[in-house]
C-alpha atoms as a PDB file:
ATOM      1  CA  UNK A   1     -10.669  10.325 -37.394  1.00  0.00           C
ATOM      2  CA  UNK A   2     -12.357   6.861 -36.232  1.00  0.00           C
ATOM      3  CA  UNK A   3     -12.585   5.964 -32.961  1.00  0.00           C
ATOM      4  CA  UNK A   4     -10.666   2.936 -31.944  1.00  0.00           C
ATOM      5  CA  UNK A   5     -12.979   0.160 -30.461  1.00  0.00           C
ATOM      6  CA  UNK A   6     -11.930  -2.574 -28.033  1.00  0.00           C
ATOM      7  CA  UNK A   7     -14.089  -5.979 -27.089  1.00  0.00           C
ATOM      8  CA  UNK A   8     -14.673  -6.884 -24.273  1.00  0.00           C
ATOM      9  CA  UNK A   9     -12.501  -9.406 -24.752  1.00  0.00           C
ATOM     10  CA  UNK A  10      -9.428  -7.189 -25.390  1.00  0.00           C
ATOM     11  CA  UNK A  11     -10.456  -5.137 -22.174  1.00  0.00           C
ATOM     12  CA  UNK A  12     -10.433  -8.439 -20.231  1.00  0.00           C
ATOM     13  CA  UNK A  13      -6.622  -9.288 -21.316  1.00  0.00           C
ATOM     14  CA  UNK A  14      -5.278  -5.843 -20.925  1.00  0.00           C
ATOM     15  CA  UNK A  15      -6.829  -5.526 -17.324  1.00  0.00           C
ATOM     16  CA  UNK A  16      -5.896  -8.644 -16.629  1.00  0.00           C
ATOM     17  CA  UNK A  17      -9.166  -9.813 -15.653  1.00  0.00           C
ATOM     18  CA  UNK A  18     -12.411 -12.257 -16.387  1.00  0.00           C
ATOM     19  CA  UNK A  19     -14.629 -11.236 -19.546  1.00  0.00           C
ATOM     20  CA  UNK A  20     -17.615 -11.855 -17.290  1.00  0.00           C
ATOM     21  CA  UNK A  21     -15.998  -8.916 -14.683  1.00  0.00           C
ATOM     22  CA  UNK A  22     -15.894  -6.630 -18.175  1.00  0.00           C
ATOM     23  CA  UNK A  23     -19.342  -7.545 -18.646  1.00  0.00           C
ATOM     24  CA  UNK A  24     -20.375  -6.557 -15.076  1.00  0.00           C
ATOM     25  CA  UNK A  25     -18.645  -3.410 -14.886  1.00  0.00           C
ATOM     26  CA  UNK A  26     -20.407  -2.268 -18.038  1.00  0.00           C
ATOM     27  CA  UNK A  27     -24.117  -3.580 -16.912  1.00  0.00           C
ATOM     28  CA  UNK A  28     -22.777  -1.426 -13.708  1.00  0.00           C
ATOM     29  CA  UNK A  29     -22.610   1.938 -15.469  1.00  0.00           C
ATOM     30  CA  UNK A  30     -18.441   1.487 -14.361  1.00  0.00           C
ATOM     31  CA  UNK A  31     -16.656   1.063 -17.688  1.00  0.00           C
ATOM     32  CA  UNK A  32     -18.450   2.988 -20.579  1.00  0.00           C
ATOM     33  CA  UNK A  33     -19.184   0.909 -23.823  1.00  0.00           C
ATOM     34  CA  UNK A  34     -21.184   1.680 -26.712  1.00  0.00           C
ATOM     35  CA  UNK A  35     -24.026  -0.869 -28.070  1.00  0.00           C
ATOM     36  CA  UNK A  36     -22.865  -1.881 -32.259  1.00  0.00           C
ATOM     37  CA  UNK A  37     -25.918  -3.574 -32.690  1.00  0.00           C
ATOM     38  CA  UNK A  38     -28.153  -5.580 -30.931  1.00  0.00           C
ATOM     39  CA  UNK A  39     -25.775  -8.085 -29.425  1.00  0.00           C
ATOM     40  CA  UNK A  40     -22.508  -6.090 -30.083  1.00  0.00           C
ATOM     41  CA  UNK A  41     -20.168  -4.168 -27.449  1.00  0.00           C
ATOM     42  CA  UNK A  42     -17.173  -1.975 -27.987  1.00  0.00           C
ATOM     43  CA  UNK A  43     -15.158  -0.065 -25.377  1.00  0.00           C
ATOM     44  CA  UNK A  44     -13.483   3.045 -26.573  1.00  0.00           C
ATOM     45  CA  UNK A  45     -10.090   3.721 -25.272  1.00  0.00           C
ATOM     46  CA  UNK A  46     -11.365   6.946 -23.940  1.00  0.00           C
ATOM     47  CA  UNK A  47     -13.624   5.018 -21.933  1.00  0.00           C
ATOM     48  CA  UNK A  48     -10.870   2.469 -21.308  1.00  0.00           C
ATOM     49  CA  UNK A  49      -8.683   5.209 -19.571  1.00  0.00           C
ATOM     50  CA  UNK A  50     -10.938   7.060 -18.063  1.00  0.00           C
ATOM     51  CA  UNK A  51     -12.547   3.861 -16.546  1.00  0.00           C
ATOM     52  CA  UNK A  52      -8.452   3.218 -15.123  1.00  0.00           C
ATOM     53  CA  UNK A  53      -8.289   6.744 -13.844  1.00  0.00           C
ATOM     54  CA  UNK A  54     -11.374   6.235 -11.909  1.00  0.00           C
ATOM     55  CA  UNK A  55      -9.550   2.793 -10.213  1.00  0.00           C
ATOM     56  CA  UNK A  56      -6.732   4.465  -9.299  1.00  0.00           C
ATOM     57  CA  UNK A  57      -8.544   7.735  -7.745  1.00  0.00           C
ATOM     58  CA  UNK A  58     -10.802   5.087  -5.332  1.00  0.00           C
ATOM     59  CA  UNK A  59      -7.686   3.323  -4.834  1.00  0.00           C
ATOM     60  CA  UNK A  60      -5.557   6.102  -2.976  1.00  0.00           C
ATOM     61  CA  UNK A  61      -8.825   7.319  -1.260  1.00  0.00           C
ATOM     62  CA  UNK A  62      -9.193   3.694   0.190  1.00  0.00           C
ATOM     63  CA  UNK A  63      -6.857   1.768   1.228  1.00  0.00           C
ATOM     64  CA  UNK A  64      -9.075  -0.963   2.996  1.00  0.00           C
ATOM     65  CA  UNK A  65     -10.196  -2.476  -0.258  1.00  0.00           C
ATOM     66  CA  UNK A  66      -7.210  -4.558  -1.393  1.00  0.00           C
ATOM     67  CA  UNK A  67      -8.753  -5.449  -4.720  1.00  0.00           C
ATOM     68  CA  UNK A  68      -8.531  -2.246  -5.814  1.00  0.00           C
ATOM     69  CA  UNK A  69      -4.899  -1.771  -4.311  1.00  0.00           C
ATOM     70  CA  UNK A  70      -4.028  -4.801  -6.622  1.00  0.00           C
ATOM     71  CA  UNK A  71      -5.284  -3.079  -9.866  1.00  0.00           C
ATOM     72  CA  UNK A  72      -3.121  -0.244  -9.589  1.00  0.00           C
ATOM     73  CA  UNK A  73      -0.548  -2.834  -9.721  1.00  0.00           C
ATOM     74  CA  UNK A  74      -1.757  -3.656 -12.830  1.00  0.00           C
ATOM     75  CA  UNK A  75       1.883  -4.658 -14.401  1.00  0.00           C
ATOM     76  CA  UNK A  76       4.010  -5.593 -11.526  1.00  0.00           C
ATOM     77  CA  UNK A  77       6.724  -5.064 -13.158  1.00  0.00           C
ATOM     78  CA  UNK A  78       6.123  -1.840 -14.425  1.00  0.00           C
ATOM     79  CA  UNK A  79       6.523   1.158 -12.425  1.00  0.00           C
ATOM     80  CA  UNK A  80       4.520   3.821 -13.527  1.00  0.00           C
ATOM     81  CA  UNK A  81       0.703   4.371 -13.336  1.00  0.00           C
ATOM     82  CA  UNK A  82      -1.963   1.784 -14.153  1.00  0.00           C
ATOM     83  CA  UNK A  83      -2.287   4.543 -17.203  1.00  0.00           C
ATOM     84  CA  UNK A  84       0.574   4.069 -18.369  1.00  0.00           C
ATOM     85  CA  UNK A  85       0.079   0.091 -18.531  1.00  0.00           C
ATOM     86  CA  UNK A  86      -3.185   0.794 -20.024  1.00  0.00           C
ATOM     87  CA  UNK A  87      -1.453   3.211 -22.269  1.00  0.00           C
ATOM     88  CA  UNK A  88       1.569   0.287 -22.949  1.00  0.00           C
ATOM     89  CA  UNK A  89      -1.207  -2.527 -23.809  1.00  0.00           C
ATOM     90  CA  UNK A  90      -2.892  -0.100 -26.231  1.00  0.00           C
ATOM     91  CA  UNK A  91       0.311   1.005 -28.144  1.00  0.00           C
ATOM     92  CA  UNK A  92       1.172  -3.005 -28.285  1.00  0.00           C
ATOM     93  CA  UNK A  93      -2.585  -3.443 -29.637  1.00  0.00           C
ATOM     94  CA  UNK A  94      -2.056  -0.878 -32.145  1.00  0.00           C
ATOM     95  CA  UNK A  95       1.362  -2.667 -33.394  1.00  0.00           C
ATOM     96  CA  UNK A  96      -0.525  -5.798 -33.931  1.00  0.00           C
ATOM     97  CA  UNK A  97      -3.105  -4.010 -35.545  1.00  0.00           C
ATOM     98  CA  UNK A  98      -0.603  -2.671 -38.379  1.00  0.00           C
ATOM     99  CA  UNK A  99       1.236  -5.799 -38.588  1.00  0.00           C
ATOM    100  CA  UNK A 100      -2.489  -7.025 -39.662  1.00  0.00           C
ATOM    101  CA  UNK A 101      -3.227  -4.753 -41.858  1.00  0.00           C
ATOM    102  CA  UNK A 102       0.461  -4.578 -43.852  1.00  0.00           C
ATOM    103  CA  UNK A 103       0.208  -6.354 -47.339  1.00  0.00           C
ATOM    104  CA  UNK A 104       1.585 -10.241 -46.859  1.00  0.00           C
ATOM    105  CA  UNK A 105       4.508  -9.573 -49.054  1.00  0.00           C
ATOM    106  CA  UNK A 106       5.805  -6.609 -47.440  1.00  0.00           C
ATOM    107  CA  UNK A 107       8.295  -6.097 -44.886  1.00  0.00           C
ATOM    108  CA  UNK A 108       8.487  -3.198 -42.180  1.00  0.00           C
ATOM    109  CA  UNK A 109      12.239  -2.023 -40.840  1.00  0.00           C
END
């Protein structure tokens, strides 16, 4: 089975925050991404979830730091875990993904 890749891009707009942050927390060790080349970075949802596990861990051990308090909000309107945003954005990703990849002509029920 392949793995599933994300860009940094698609990390930035299911975290809801700048590509340049993305960037940082990878240079940082925090977010796991694997080098595709010389100029090319992919996150792996593995690394994606594990990366939103980590946030939400520091973020009941601290209360203090309120950015961290704001991305376990991640989807205010959503009341589970910021996993189970994550989780959300990734199925919706994944729907996309197939609509994509169907033939033009064809139509899905």
């Amino acid at each position: 089975m392949s793995e599933h890749y994300l860009t940094p891009k698609e990390v930035s707009s299911v975290l809801r925050v700048d590509v340049h942050t993305v960037y940082r927390w990878i240079r940082q060790g925090t977010l796991g991404a694997t080098r595709l080349g010389r100029r090319t970075l992919r996150v792996t949802r593995d690394d994606l979830a594990a990366f939103t596990e980590g946030l939400r861990s520091k973020a009941t051990q601290s209360g203090r730091d309120r950015k961290l308090r704001d991305v376990e909000s991640i989807d205010s309107t959503s009341r589970g875990s910021p996993s189970d945003s994550v989780q959300s954005c990734l199925a919706d990703l994944d729907d996309i993904e197939a609509k994509a990849a169907a033939p033009a002509g064809s139509k899905r029920g």
